[in-house]
Protein backbone atom coordinates (compact mmCIF):
# COMPACT_ATOMS: atom_id res chain seq x y z
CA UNK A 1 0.00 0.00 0.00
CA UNK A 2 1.62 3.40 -1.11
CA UNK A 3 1.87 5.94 1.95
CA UNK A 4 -0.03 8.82 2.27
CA UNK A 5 1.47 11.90 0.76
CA UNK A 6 2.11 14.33 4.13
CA UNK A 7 0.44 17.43 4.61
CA UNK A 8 2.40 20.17 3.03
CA UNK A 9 2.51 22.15 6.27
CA UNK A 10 4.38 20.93 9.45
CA UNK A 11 6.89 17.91 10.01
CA UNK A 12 4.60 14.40 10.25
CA UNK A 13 4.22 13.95 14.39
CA UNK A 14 4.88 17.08 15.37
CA UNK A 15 2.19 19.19 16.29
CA UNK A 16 2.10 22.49 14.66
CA UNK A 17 3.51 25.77 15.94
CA UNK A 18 3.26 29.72 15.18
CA UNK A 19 5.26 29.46 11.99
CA UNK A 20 3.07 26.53 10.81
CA UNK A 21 -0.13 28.28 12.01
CA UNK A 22 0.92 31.23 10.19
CA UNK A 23 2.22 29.44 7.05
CA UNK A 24 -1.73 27.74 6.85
CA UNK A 25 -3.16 31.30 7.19
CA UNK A 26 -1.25 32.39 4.53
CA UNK A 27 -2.41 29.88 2.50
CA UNK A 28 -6.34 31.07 2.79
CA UNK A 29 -7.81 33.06 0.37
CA UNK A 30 -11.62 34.94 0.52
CA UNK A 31 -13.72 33.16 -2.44
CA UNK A 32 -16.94 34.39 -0.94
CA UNK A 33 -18.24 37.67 1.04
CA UNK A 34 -19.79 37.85 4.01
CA UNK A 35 -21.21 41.62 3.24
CA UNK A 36 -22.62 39.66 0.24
CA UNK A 37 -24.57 36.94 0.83
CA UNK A 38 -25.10 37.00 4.09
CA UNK A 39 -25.35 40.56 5.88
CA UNK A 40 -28.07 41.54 3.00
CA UNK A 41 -30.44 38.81 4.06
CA UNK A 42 -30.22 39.85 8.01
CA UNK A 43 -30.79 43.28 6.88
CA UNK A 44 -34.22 42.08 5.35
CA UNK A 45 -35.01 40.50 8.22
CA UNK A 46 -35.01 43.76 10.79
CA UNK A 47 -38.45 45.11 9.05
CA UNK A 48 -40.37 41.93 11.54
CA UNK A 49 -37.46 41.10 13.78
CA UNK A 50 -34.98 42.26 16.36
CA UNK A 51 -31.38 41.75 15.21
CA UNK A 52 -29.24 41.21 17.78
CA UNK A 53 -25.39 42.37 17.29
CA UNK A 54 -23.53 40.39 20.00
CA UNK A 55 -20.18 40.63 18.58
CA UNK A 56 -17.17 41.18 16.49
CA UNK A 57 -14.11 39.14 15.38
CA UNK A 58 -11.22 40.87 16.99
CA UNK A 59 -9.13 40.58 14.08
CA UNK A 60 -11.40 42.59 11.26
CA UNK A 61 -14.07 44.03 13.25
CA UNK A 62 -15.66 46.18 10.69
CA UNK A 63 -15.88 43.21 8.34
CA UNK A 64 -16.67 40.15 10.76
CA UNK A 65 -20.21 41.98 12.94
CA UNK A 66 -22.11 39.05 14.23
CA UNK A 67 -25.63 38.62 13.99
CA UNK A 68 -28.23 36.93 15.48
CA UNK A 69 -32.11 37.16 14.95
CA UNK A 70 -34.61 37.01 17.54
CA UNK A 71 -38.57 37.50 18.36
CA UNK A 72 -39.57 40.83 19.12
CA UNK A 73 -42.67 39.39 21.68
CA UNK A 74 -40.83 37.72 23.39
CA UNK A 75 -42.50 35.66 26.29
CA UNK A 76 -41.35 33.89 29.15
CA UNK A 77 -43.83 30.99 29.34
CA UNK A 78 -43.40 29.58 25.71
CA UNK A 79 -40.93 27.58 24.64
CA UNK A 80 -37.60 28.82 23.23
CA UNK A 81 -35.79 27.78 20.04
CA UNK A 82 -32.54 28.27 19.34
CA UNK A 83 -31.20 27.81 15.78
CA UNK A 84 -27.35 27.81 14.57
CA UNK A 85 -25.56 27.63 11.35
CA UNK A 86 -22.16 27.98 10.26
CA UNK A 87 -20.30 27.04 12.79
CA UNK A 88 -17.80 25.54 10.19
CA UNK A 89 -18.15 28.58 7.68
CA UNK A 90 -17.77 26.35 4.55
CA UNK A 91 -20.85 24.36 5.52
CA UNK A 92 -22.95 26.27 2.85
CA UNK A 93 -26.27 25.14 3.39
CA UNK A 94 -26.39 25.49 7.41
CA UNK A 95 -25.64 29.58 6.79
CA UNK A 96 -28.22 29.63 4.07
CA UNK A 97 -30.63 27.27 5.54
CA UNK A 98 -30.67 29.25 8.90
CA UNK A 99 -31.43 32.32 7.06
CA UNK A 100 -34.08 30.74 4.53
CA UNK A 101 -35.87 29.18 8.00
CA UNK A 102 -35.94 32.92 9.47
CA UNK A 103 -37.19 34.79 6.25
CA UNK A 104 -39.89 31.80 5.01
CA UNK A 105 -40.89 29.72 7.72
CA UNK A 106 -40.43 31.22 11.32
CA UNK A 107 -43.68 33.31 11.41
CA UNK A 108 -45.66 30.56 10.77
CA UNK A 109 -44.49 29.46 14.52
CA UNK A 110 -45.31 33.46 15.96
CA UNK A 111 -47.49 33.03 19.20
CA UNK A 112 -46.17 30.10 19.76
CA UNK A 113 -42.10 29.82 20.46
CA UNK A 114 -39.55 32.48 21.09
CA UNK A 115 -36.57 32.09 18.26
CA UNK A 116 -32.98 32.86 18.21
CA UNK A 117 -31.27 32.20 15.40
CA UNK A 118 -27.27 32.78 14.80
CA UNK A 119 -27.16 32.09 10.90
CA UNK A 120 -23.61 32.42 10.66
CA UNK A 121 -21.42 32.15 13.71
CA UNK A 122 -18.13 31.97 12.01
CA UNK A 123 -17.79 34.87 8.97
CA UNK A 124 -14.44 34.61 8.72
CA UNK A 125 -14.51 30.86 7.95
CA UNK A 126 -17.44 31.64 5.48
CA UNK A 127 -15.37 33.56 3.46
CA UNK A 128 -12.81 31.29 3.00
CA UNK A 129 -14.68 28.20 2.83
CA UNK A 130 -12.73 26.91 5.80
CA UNK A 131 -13.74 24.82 8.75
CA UNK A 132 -11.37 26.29 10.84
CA UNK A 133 -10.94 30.32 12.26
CA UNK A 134 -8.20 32.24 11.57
CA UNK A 135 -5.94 30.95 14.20
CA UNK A 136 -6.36 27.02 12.77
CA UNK A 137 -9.15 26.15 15.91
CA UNK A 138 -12.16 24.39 15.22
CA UNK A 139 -15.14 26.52 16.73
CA UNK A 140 -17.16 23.49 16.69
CA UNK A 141 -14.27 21.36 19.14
CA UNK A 142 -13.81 25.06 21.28
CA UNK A 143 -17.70 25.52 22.95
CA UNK A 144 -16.55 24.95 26.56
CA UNK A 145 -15.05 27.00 29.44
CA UNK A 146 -11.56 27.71 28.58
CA UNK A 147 -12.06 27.47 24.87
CA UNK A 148 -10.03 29.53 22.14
CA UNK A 149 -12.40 30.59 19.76
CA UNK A 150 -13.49 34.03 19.52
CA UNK A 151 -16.72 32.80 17.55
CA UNK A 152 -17.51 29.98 19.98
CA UNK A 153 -17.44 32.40 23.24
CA UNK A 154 -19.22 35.07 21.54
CA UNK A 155 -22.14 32.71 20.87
CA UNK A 156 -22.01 30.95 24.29
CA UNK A 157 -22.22 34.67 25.70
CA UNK A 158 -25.23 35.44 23.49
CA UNK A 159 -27.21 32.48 24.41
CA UNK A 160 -25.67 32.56 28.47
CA UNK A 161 -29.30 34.16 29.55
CA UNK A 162 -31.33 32.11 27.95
CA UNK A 163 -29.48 29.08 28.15
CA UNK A 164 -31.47 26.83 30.81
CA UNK A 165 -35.04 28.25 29.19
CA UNK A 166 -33.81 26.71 25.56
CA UNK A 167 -36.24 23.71 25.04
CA UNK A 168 -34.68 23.14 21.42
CA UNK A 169 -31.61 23.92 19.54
CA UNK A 170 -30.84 22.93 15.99
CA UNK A 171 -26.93 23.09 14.53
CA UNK A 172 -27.16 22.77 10.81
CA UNK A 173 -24.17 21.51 9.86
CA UNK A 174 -22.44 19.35 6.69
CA UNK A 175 -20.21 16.51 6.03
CA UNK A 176 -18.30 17.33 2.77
CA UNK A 177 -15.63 15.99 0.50
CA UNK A 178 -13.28 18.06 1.68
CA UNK A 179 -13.50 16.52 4.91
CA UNK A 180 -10.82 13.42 3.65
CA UNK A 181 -9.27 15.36 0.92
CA UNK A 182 -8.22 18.50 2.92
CA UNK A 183 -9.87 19.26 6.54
CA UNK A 184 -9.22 16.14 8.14
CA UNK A 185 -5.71 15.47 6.76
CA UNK A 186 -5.21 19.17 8.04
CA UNK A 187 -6.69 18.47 11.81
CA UNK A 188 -4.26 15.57 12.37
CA UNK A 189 -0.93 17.48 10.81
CA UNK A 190 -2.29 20.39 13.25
CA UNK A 191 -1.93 17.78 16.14
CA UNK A 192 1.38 16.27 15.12
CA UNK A 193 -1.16 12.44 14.17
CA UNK A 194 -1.06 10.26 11.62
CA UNK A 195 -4.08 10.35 9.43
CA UNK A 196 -6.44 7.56 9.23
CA UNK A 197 -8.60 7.32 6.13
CA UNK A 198 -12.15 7.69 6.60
CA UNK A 199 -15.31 7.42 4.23
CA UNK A 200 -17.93 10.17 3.45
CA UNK A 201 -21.59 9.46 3.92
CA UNK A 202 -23.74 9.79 1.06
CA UNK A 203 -26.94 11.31 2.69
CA UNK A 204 -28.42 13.30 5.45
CA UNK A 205 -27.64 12.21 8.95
CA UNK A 206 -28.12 13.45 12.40
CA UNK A 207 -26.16 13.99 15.71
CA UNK A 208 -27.81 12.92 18.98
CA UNK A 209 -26.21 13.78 22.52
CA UNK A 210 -25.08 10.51 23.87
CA UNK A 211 -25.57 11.67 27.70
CA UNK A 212 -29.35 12.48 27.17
CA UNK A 213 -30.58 10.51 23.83
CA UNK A 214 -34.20 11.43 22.39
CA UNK A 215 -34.71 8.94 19.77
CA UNK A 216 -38.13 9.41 19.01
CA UNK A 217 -37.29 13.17 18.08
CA UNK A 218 -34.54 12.37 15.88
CA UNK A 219 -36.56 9.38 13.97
CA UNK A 220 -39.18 12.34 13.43
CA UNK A 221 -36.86 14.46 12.36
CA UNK A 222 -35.33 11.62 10.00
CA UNK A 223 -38.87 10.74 8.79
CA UNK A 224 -39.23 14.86 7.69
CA UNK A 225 -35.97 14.78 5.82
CA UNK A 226 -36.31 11.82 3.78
CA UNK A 227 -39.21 13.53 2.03
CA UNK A 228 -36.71 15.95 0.77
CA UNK A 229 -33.37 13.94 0.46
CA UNK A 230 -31.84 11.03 1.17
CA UNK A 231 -31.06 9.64 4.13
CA UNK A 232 -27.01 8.22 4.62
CA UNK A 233 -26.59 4.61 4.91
CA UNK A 234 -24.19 2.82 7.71
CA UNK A 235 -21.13 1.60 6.08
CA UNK A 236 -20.03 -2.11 6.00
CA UNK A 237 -19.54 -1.92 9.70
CA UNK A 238 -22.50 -0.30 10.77
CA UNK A 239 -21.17 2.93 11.23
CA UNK A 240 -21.52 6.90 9.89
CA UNK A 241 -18.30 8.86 9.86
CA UNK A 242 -16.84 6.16 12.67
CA UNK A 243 -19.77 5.85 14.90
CA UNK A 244 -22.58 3.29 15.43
CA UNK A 245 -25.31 3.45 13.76
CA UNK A 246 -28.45 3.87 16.60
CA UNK A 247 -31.00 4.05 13.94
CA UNK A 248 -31.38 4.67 10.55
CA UNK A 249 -29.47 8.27 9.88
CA UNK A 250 -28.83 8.68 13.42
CA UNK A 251 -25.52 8.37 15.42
CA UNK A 252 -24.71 10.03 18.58
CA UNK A 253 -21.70 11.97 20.29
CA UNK A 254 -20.99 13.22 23.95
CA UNK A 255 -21.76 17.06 22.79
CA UNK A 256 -20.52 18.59 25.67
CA UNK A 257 -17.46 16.55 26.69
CA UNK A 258 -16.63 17.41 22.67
CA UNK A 259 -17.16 20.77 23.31
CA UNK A 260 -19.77 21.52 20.77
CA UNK A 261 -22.19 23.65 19.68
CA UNK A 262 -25.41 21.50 20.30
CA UNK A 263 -24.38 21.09 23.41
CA UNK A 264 -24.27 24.77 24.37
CA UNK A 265 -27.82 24.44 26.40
CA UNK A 266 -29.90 22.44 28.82
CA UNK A 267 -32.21 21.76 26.11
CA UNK A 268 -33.93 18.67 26.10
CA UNK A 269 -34.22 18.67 22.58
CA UNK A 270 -31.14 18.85 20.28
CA UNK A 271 -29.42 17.86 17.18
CA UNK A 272 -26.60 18.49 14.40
CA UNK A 273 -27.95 17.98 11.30
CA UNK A 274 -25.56 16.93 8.33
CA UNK A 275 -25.84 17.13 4.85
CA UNK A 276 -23.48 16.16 1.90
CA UNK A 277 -23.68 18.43 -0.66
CA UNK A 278 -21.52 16.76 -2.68
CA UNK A 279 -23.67 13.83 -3.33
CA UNK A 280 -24.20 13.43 -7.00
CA UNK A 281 -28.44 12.55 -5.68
CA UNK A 282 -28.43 16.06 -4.19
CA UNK A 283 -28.41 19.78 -5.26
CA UNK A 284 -27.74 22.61 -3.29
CA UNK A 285 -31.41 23.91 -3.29
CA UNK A 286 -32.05 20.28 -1.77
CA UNK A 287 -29.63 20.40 1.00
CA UNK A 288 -30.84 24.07 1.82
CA UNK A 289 -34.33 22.56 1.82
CA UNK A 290 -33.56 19.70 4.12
CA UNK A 291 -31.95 21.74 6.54
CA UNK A 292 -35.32 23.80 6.96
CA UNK A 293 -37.10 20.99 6.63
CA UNK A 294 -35.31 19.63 10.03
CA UNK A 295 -35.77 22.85 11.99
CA UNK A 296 -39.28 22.41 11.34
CA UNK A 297 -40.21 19.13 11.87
CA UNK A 298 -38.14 19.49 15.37
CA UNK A 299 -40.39 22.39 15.98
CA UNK A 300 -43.26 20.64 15.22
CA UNK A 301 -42.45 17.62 17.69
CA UNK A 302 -41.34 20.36 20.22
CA UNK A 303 -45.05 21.92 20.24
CA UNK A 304 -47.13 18.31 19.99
CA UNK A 305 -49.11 18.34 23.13
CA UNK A 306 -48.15 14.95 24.06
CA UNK A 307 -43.99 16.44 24.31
């Protein structure tokens, strides 16, 4: 078996330094704006909403303001939804699927739930379709006391007041290509490891929390998506991206001993959605769609009188 070619950044087993952190920044280029696709769209959604500025990245502060969108009635006794999307900035459809929720489908839940939704938590990463910030740390590994990442503790101190009233939060997320060819290979250079091979789903898959599992809400969630798009099959060993398969498109992680986002609240409800938009069964405008598809149908469970 030939040997995998190593990273081009970094000596193989060493974990990287400054000069290699700096020698990957250098290496990222925008391919996408932020003031472009995103800001525009949160800007529409002031004339029925309150936007909520809760912070900027250090680094570019004029370019990186974060956003979030919230209820204006806001009301103590109903139940409180929170909604997140690019956490990993090149995850396309979770930025444009938390926006597309908020500007078609929200007020069809007024009256009934409070909303927060953080669209895009990590600009930066947007920009240059990266799944790392600027400093080479993985928001979605950094959502704990302690953590690094500027876009992680901005978001934990946005949600902080709310965080034990949150009945339901929703990370959109995906699981793309570039996961083997580039991110992955990256992670494990970054932490001096040798990389393992792994294979891509094809489908749509979910993330329970393995401390406090809700089955029944993720199979409804599941049941929503696959009128959409496909669901991801276990591999030959029964797994999804390493893990065992619980259920059909369902696996489950320890969300806040990982330190991520999902795991940010005492909600009883919560999932990462994943989509793979590079699926030749799928098209962007159906990964989009399942991602709103799953906010609702988690909503809808959420406000069945029998939950």
């Amino acid at each position: 078996m030939t040997a995998p070619t190593p990273y081009p950044i970094g000596t193989p087993g060493t974990p990287w330094g400054p000069r290699e952190i700096a020698a990957w920044r250098a290496q990222q280029r925008i391919q996408r704006r932020y003031a472009d696709d995103v800001l525009p769209a949160i800007e529409r959604l002031r004339a029925g909403h309150e936007v909520v500025e809760y912070g900027r990245l250090d680094h570019d502060p004029a370019r990186y303001p974060l956003f979030a969108v919230r209820n204006r009635d806001w009301h103590a006794q109903r139940p409180t939804v929170l909604v997140t999307g690019g956490v990993h900035g090149y995850e396309t459809s979770g930025v444009h699927g938390a926006l597309r929720f908020a500007e078609r489908h929200v007020a069809a839940y007024a009256g009934r739930i409070n909303w927060l939704i953080a669209p895009c938590v990590s600009p930066w990463a947007y920009e240059m379709i990266q799944r790392w910030n600027l400093h080479a740390v993985d928001p979605n590994r950094a959502f704990r006391a302690g953590g690094t990442a500027q876009e992680a503790l901005a978001l934990m101190a946005l949600v902080a007041p709310i965080r034990e009233q949150v009945a339901l939060h929703v990370d959109l997320h995906e699981t793309t290509d570039s996961d083997e060819s580039e991110f992955g290979p990256a992670r494990d250079a970054r932490d001096g490891k040798p990389h393992s091979p792994g294979v891509i789903p094809d489908g749509f898959y979910l993330v329970d929390d393995t401390e406090a599992p809700e089955p029944a809400f993720q199979q409804a969630v599941i049941d929503a998506v696959a009128r959409v798009t496909h669901i991801a099959p276990a591999d030959a060993e029964g797994r999804i991206i390493g893990s065992p398969v619980v259920s059909p498109g369902v696996i489950r992680y320890p969300l806040r001993a990982l330190g991520l986002c999902a795991g940010i609240t005492t909600a009883r409800y919560r999932t990462t959605t994943e989509v793979y938009p590079d699926s030749p069964r799928a098209t962007p405008e159906q990964c989009i769609a399942a991602q709103v598809t799953a906010v609702c149908a988690a909503i809808d469970y959420l406000l069945e009188p029998s939950h």
